[in-house]
PDB file of N, CA and C in Angstrom:
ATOM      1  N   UNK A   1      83.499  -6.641 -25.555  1.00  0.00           N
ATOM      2  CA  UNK A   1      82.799  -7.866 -25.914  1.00  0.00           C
ATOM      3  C   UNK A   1      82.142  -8.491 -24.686  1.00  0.00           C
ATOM      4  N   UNK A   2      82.937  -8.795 -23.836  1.00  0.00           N
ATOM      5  CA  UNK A   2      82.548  -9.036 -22.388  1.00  0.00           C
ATOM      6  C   UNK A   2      81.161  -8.090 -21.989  1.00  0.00           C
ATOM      7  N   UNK A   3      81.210  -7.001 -22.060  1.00  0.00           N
ATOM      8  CA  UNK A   3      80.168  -5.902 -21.799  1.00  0.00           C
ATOM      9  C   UNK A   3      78.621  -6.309 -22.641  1.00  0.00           C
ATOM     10  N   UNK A   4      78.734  -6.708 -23.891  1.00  0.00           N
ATOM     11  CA  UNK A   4      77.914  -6.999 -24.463  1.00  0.00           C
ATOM     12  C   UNK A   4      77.115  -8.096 -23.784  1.00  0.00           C
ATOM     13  N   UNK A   5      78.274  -9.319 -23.879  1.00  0.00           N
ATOM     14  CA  UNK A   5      77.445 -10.060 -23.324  1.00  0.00           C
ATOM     15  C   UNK A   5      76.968 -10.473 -22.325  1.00  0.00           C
ATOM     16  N   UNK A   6      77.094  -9.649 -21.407  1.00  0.00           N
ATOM     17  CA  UNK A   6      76.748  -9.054 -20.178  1.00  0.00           C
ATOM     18  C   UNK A   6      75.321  -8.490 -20.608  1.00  0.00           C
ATOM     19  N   UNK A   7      75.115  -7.626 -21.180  1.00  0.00           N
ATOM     20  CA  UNK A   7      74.086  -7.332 -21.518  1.00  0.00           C
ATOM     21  C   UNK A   7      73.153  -8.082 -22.299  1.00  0.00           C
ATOM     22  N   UNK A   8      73.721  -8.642 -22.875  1.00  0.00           N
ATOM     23  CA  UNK A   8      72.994  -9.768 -23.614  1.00  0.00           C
ATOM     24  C   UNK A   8      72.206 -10.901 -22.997  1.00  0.00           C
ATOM     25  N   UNK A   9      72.991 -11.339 -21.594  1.00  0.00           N
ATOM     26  CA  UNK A   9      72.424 -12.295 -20.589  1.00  0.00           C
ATOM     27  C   UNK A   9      71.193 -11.284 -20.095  1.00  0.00           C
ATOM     28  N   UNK A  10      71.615 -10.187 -19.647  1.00  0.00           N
ATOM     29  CA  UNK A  10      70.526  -9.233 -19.054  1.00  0.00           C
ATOM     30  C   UNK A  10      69.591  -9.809 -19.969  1.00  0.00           C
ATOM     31  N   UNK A  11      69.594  -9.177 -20.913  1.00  0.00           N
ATOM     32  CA  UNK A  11      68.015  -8.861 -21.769  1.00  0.00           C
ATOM     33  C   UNK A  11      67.595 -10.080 -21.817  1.00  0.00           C
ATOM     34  N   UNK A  12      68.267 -11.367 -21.998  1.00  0.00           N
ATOM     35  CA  UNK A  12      67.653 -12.603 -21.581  1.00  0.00           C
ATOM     36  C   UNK A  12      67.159 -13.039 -20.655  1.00  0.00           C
ATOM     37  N   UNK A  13      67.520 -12.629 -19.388  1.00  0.00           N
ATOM     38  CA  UNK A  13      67.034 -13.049 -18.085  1.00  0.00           C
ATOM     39  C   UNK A  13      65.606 -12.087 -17.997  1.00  0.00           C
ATOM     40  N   UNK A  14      65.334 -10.674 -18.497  1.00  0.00           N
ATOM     41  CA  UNK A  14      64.521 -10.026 -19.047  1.00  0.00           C
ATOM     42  C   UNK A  14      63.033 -10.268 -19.442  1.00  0.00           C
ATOM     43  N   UNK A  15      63.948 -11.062 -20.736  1.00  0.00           N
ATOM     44  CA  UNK A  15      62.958 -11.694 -21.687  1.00  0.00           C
ATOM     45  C   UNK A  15      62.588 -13.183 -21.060  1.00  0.00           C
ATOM     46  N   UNK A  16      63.067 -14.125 -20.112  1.00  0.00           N
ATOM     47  CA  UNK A  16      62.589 -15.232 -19.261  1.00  0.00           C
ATOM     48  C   UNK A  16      61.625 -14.443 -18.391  1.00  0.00           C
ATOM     49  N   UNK A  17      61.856 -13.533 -17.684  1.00  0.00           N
ATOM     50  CA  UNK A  17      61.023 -12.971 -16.703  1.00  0.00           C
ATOM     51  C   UNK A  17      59.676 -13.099 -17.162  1.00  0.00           C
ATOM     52  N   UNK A  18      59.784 -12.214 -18.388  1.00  0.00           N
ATOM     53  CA  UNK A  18      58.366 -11.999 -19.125  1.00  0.00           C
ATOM     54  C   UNK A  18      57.801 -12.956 -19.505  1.00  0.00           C
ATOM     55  N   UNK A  19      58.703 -13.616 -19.688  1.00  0.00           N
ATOM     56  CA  UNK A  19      57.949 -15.274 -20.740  1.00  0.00           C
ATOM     57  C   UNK A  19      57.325 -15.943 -18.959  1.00  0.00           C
ATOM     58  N   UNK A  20      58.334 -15.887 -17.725  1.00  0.00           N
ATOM     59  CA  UNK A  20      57.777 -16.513 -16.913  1.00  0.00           C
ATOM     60  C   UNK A  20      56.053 -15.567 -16.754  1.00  0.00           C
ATOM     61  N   UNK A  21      56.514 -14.543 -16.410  1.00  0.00           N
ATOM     62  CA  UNK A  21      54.448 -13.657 -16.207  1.00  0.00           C
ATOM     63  C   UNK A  21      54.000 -13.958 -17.326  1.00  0.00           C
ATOM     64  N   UNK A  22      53.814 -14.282 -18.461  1.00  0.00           N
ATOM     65  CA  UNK A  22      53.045 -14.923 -19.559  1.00  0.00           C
ATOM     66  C   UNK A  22      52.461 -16.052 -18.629  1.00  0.00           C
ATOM     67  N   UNK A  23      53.344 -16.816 -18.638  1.00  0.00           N
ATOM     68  CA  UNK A  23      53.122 -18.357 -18.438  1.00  0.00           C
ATOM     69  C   UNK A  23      51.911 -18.203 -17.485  1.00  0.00           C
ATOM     70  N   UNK A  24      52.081 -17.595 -16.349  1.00  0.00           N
ATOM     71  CA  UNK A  24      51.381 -17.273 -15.151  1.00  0.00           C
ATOM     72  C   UNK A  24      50.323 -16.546 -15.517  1.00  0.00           C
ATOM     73  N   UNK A  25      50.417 -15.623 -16.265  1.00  0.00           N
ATOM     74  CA  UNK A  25      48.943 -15.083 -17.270  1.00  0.00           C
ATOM     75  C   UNK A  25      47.994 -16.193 -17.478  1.00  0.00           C
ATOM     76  N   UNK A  26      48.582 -17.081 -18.295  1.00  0.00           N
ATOM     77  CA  UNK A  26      47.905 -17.867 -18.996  1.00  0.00           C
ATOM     78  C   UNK A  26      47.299 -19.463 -18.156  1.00  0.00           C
ATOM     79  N   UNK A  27      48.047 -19.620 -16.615  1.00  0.00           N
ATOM     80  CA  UNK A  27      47.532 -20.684 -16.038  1.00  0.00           C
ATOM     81  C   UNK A  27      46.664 -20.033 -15.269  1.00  0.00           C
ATOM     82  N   UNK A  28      46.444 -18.435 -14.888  1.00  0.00           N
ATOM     83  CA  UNK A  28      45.411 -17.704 -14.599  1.00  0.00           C
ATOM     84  C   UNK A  28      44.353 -17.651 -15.727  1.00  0.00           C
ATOM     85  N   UNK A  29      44.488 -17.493 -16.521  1.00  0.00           N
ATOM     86  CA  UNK A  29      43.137 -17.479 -17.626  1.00  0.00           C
ATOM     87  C   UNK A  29      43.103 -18.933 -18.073  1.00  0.00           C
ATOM     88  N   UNK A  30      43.581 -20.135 -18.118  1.00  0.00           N
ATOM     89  CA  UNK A  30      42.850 -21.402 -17.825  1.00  0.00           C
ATOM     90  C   UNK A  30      42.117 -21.715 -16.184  1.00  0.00           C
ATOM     91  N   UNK A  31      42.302 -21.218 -15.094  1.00  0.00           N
ATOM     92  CA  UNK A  31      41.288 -21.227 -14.091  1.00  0.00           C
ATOM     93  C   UNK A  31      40.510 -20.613 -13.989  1.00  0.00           C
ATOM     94  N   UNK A  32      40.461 -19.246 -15.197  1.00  0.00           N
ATOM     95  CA  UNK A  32      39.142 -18.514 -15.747  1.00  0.00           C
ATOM     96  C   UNK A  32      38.527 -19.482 -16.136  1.00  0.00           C
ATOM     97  N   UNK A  33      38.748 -19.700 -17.052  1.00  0.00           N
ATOM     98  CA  UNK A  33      37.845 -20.627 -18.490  1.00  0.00           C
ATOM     99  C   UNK A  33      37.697 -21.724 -17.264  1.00  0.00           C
ATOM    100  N   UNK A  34      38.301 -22.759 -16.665  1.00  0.00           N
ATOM    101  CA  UNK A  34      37.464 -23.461 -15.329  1.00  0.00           C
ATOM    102  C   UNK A  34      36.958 -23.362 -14.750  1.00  0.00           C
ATOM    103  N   UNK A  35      36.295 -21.993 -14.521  1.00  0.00           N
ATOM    104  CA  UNK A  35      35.516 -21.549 -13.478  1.00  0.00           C
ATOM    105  C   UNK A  35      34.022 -21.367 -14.241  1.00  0.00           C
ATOM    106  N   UNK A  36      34.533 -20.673 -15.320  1.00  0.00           N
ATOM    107  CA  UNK A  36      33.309 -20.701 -16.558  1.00  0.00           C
ATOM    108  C   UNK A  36      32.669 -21.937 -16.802  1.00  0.00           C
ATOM    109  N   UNK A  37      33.302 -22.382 -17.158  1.00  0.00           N
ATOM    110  CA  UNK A  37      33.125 -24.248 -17.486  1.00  0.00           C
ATOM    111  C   UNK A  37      32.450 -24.411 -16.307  1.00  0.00           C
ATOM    112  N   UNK A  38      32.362 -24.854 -15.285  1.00  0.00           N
ATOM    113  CA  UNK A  38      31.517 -25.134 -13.906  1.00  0.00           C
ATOM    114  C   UNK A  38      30.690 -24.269 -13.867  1.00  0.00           C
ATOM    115  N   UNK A  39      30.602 -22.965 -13.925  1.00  0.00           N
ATOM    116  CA  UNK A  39      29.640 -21.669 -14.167  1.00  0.00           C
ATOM    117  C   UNK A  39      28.494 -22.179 -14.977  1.00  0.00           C
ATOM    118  N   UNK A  40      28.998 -22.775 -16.385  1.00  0.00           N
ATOM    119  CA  UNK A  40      28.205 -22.946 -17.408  1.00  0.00           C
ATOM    120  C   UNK A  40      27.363 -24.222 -17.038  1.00  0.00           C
ATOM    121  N   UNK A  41      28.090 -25.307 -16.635  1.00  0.00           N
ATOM    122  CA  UNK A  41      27.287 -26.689 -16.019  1.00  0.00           C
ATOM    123  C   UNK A  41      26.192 -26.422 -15.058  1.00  0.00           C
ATOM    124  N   UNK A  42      26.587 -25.489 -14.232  1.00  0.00           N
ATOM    125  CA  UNK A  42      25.381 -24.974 -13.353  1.00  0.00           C
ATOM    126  C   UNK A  42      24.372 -24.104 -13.831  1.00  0.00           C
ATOM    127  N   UNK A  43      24.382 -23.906 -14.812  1.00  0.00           N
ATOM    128  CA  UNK A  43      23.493 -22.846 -15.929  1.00  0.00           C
ATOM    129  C   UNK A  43      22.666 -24.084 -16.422  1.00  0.00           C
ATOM    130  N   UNK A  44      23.403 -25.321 -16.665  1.00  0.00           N
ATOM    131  CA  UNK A  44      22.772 -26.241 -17.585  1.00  0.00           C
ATOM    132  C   UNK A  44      21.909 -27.023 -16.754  1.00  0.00           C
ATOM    133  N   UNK A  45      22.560 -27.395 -15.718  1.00  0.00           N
ATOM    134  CA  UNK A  45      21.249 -28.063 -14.169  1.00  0.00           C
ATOM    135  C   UNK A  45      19.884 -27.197 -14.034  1.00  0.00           C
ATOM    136  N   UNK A  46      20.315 -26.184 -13.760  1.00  0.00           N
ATOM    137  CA  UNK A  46      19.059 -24.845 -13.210  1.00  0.00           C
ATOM    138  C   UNK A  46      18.347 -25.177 -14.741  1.00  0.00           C
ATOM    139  N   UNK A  47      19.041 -24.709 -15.382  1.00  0.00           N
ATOM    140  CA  UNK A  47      17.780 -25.491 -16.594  1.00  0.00           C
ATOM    141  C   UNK A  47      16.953 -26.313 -16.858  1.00  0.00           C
ATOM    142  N   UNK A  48      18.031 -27.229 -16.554  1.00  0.00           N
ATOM    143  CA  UNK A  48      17.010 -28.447 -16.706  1.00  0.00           C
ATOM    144  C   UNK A  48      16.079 -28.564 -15.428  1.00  0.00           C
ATOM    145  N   UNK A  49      16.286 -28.314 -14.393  1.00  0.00           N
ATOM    146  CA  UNK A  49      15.341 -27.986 -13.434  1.00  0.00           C
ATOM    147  C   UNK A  49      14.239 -27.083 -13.640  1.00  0.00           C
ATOM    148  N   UNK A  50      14.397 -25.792 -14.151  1.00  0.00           N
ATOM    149  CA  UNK A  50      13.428 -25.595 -14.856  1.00  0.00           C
ATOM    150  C   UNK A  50      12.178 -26.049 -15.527  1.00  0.00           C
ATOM    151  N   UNK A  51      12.993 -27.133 -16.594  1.00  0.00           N
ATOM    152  CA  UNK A  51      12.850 -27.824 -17.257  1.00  0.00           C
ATOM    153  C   UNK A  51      11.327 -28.735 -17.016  1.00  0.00           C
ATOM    154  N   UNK A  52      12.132 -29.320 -15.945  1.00  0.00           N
ATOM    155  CA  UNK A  52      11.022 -30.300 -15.127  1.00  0.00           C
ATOM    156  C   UNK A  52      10.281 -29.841 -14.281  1.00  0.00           C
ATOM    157  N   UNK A  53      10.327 -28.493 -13.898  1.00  0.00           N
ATOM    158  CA  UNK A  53       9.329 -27.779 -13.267  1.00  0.00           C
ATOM    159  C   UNK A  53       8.721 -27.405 -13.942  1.00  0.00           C
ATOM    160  N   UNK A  54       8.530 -26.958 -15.150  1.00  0.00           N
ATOM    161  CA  UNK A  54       7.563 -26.340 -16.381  1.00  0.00           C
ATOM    162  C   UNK A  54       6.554 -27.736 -16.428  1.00  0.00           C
ATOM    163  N   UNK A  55       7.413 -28.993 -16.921  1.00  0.00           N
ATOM    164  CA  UNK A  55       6.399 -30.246 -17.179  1.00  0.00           C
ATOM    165  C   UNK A  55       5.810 -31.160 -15.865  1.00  0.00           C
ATOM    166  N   UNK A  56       6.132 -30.290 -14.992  1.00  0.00           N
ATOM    167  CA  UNK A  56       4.943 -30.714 -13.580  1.00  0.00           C
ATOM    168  C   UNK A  56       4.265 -29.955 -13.406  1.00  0.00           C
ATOM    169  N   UNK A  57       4.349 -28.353 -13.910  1.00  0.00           N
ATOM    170  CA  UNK A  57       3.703 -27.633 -14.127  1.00  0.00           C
ATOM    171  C   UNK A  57       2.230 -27.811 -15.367  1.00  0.00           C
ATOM    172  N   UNK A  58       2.574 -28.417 -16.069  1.00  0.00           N
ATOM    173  CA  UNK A  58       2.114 -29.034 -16.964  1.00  0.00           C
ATOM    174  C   UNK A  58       1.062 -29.635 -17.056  1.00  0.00           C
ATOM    175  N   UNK A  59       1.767 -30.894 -16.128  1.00  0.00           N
ATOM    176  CA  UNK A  59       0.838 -32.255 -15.595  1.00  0.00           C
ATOM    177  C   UNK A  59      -0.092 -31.508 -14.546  1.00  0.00           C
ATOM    178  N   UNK A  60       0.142 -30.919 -14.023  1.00  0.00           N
ATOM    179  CA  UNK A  60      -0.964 -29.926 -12.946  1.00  0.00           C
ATOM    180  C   UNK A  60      -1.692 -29.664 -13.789  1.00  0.00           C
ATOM    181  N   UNK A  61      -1.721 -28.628 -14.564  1.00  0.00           N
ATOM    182  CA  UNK A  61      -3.081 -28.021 -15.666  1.00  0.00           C
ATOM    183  C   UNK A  61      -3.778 -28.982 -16.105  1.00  0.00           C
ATOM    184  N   UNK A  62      -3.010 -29.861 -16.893  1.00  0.00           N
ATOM    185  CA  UNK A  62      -3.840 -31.624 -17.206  1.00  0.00           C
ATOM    186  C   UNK A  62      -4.659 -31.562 -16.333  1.00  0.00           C
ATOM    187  N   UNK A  63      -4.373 -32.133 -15.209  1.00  0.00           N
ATOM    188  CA  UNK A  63      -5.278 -32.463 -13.829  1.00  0.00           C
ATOM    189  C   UNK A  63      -5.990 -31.413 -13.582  1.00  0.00           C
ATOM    190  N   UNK A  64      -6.230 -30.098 -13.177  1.00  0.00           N
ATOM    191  CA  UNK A  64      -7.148 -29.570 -13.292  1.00  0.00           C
ATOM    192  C   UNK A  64      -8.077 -29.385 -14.389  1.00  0.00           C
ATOM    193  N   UNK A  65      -7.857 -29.524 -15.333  1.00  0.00           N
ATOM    194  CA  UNK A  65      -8.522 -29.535 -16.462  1.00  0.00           C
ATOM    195  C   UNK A  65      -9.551 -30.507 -16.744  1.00  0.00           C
ATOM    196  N   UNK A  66      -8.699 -31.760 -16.289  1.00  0.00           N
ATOM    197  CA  UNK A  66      -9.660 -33.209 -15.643  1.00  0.00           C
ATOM    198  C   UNK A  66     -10.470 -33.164 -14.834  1.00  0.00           C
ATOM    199  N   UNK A  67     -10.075 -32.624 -13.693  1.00  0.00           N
ATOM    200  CA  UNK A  67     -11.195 -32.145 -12.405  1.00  0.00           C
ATOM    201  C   UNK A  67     -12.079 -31.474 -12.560  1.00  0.00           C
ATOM    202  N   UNK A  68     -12.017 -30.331 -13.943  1.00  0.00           N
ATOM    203  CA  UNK A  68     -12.673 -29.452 -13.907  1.00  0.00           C
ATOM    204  C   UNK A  68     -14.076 -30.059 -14.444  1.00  0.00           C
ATOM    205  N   UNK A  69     -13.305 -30.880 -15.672  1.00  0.00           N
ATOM    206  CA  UNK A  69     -14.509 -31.360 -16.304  1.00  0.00           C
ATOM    207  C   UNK A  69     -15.400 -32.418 -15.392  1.00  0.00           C
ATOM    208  N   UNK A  70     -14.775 -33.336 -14.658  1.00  0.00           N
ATOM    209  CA  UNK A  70     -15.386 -34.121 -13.222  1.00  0.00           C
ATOM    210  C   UNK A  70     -16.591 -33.244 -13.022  1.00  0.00           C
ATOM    211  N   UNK A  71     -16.065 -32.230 -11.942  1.00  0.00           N
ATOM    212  CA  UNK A  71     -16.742 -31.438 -11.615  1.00  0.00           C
ATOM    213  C   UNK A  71     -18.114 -31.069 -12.451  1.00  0.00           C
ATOM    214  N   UNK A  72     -17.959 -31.123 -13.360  1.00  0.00           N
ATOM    215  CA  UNK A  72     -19.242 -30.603 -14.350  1.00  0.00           C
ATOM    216  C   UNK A  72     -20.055 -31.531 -14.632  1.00  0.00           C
ATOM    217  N   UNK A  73     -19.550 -33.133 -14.675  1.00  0.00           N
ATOM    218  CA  UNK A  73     -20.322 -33.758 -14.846  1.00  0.00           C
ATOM    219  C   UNK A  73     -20.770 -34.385 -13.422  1.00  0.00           C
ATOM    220  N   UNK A  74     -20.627 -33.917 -12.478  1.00  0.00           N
ATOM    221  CA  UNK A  74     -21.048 -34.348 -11.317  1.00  0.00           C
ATOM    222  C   UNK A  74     -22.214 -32.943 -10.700  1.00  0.00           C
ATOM    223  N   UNK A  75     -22.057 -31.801 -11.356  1.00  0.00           N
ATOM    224  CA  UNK A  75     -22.838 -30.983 -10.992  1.00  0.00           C
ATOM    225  C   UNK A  75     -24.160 -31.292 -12.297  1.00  0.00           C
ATOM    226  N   UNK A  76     -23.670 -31.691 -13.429  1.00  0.00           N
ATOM    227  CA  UNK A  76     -25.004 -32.740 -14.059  1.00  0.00           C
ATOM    228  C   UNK A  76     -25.129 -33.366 -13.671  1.00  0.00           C
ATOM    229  N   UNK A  77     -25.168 -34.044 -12.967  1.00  0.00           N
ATOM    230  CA  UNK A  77     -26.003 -35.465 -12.523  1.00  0.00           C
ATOM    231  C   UNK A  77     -26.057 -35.239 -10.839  1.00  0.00           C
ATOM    232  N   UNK A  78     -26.069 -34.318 -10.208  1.00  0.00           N
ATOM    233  CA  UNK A  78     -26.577 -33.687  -9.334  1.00  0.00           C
ATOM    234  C   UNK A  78     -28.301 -32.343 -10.021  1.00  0.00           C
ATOM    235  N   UNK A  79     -28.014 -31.935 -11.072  1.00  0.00           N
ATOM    236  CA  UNK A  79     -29.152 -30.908 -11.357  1.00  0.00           C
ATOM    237  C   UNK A  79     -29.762 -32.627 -12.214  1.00  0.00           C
ATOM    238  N   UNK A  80     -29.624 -33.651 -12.613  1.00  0.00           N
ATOM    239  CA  UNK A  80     -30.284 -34.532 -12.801  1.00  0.00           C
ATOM    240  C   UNK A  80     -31.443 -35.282 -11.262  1.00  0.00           C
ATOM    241  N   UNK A  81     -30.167 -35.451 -10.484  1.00  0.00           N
ATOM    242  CA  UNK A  81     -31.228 -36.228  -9.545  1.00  0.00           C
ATOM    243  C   UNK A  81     -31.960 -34.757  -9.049  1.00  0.00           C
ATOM    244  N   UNK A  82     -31.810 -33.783  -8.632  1.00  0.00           N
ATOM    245  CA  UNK A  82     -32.842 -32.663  -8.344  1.00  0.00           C
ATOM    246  C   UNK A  82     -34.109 -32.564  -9.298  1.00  0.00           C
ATOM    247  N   UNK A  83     -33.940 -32.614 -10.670  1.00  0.00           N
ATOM    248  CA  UNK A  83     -34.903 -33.090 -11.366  1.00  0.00           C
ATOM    249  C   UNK A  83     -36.135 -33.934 -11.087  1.00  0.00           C
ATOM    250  N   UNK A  84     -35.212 -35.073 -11.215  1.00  0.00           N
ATOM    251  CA  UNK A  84     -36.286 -36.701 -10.666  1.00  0.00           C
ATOM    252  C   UNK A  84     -36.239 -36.370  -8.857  1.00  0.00           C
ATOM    253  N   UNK A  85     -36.245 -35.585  -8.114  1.00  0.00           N
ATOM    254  CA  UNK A  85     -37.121 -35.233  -6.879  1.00  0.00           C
ATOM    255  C   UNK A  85     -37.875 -34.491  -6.936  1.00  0.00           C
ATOM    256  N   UNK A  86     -37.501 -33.621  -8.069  1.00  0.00           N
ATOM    257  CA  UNK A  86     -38.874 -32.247  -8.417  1.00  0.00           C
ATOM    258  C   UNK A  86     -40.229 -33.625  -8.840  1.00  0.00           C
ATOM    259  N   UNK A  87     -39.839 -34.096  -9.628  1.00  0.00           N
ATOM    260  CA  UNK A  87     -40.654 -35.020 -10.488  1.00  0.00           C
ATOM    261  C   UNK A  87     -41.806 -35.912  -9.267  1.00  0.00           C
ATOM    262  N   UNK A  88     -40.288 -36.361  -8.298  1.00  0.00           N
ATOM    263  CA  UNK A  88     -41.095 -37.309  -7.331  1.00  0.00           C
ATOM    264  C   UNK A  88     -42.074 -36.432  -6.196  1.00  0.00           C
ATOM    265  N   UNK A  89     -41.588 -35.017  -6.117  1.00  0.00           N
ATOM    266  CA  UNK A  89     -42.428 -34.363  -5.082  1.00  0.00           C
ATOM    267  C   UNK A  89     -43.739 -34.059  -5.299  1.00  0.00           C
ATOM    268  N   UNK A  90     -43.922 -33.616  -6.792  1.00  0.00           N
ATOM    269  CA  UNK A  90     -45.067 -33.488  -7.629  1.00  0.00           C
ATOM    270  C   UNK A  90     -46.124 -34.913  -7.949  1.00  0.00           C
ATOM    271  N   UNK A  91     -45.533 -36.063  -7.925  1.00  0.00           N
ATOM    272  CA  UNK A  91     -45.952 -37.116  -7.899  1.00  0.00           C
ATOM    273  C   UNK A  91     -47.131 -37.546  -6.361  1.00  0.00           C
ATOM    274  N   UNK A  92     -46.133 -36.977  -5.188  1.00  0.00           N
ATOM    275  CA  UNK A  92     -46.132 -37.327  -3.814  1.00  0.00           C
ATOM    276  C   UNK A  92     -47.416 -36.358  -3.732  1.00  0.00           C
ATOM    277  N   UNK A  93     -47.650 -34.987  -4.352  1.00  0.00           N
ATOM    278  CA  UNK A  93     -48.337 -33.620  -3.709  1.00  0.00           C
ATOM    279  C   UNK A  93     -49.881 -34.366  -4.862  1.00  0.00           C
ATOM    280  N   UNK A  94     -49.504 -35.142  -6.105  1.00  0.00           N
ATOM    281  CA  UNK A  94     -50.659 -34.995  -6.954  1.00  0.00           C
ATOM    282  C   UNK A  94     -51.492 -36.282  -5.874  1.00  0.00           C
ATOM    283  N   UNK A  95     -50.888 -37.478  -5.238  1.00  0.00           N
ATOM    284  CA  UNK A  95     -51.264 -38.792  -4.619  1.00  0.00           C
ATOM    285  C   UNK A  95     -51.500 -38.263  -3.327  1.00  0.00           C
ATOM    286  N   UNK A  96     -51.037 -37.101  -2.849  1.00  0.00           N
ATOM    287  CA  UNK A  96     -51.899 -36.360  -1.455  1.00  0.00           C
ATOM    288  C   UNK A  96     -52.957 -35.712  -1.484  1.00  0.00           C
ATOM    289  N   UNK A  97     -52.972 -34.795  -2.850  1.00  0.00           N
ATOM    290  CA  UNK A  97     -54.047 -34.627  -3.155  1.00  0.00           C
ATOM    291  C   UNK A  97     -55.448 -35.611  -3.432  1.00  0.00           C
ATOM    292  N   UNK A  98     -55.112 -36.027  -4.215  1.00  0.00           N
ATOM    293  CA  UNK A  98     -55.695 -37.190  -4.871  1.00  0.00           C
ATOM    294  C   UNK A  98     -56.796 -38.049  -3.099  1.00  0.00           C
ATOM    295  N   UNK A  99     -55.741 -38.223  -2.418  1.00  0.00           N
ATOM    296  CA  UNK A  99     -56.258 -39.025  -1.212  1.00  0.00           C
ATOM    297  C   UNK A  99     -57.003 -37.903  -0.599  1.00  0.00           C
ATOM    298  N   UNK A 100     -56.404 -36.820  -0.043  1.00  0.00           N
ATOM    299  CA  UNK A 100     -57.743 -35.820   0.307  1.00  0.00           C
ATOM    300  C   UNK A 100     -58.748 -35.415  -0.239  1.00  0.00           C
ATOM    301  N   UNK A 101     -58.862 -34.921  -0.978  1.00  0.00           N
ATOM    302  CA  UNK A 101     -59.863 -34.435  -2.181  1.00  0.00           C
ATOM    303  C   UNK A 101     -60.609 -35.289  -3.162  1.00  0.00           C
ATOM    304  N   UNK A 102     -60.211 -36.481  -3.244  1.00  0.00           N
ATOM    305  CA  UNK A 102     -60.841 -37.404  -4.235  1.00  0.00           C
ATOM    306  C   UNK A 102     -60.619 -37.076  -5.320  1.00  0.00           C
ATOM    307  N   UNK A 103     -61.641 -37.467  -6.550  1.00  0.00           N
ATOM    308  CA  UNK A 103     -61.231 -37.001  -8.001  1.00  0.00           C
ATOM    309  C   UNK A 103     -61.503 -35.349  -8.524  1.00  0.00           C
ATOM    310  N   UNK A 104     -62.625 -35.032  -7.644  1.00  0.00           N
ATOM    311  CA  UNK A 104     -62.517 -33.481  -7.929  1.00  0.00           C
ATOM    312  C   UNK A 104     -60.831 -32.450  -7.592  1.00  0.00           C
ATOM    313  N   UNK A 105     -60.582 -33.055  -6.433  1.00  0.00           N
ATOM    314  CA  UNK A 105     -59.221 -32.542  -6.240  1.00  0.00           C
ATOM    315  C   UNK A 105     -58.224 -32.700  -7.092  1.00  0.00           C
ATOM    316  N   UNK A 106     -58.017 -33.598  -7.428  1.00  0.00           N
ATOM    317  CA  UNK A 106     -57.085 -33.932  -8.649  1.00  0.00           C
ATOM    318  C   UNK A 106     -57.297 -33.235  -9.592  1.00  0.00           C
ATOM    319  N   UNK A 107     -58.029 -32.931 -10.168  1.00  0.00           N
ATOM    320  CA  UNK A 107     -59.225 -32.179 -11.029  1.00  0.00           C
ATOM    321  C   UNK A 107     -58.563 -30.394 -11.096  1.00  0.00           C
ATOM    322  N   UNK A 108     -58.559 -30.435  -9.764  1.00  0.00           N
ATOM    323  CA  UNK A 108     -58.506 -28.652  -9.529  1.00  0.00           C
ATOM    324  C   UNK A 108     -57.046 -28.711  -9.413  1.00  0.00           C
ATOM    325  N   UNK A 109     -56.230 -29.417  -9.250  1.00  0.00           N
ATOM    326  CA  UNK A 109     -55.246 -29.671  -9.505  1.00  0.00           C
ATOM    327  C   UNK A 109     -54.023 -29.932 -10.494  1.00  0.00           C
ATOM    328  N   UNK A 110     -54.386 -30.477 -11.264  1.00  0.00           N
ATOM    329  CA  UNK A 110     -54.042 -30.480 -13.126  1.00  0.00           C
ATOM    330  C   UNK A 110     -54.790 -29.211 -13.219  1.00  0.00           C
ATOM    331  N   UNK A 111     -55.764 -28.475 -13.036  1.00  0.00           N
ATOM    332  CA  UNK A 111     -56.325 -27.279 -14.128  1.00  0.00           C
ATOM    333  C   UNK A 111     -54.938 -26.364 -13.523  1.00  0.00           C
ATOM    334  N   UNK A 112     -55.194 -26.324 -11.964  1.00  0.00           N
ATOM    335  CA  UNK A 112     -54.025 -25.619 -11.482  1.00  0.00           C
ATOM    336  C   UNK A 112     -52.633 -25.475 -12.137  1.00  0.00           C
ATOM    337  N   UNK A 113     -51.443 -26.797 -12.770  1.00  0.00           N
ATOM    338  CA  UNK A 113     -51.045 -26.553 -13.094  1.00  0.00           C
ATOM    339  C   UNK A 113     -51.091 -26.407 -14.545  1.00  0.00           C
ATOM    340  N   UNK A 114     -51.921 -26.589 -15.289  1.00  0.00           N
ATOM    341  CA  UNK A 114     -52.327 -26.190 -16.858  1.00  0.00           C
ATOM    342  C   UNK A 114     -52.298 -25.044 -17.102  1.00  0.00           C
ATOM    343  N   UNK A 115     -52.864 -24.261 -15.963  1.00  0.00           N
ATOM    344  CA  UNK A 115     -53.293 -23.023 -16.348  1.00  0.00           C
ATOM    345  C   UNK A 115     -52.091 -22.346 -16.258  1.00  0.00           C
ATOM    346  N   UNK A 116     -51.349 -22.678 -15.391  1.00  0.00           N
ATOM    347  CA  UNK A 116     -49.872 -21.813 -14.750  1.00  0.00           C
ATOM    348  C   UNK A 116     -48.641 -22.473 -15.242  1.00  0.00           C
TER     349      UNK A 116
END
């Protein structure tokens, strides 16, 4: 009887052992899952950083898109005033004429550009 329970304590002290490496299993795989957990939060930052780099990315295209069109209307109204200097040079060349040549010059001048 004695023998038994001799053995009986054994297999208990046994079976504590194991239950103790469980235990220790398992406060090792909760500093898994904590490490994950912080793993995962830093997954969720970089994201959102992302995030806000996509929509400044964004606001950039806006703005060029704005500029672009700027740009176009400033290269119209640049081929505008080139216009009204074509206009004024022709004005300047018909009133130079005009003063050298008198009215016949003027004359040969309009046919000049009529004809061409």
């Amino acid at each position: 009887l004695l023998k038994m329970l001799l053995v009986l304590v054994k297999m208990l002290l046994v079976l504590l052992k194991m239950l103790l490496m469980l235990l220790v299993l398992l406060k090792m795989l909760l500093v898994l899952l904590k490490m994950l957990l912080v793993l995962l939060k830093m997954l969720l930052v970089v994201l959102k950083l992302l995030l806000v780099l996509l929509k400044m990315l964004l606001v950039l295209l806006k703005l060029l898109l704005v500029l672009r069109k700027m740009l176009l209307v400033l290269l119209k109204m640049l081929l505008v005033l080139l216009k009204l200097l074509l206009v004024l040079l022709k004005m300047l060349l018909l009133r130079w004429t005009f003063n050298m040549h008198g009215y016949n010059g003027l004359n040969s001048l309009i046919n000049t550009f009529s004809s061409g």
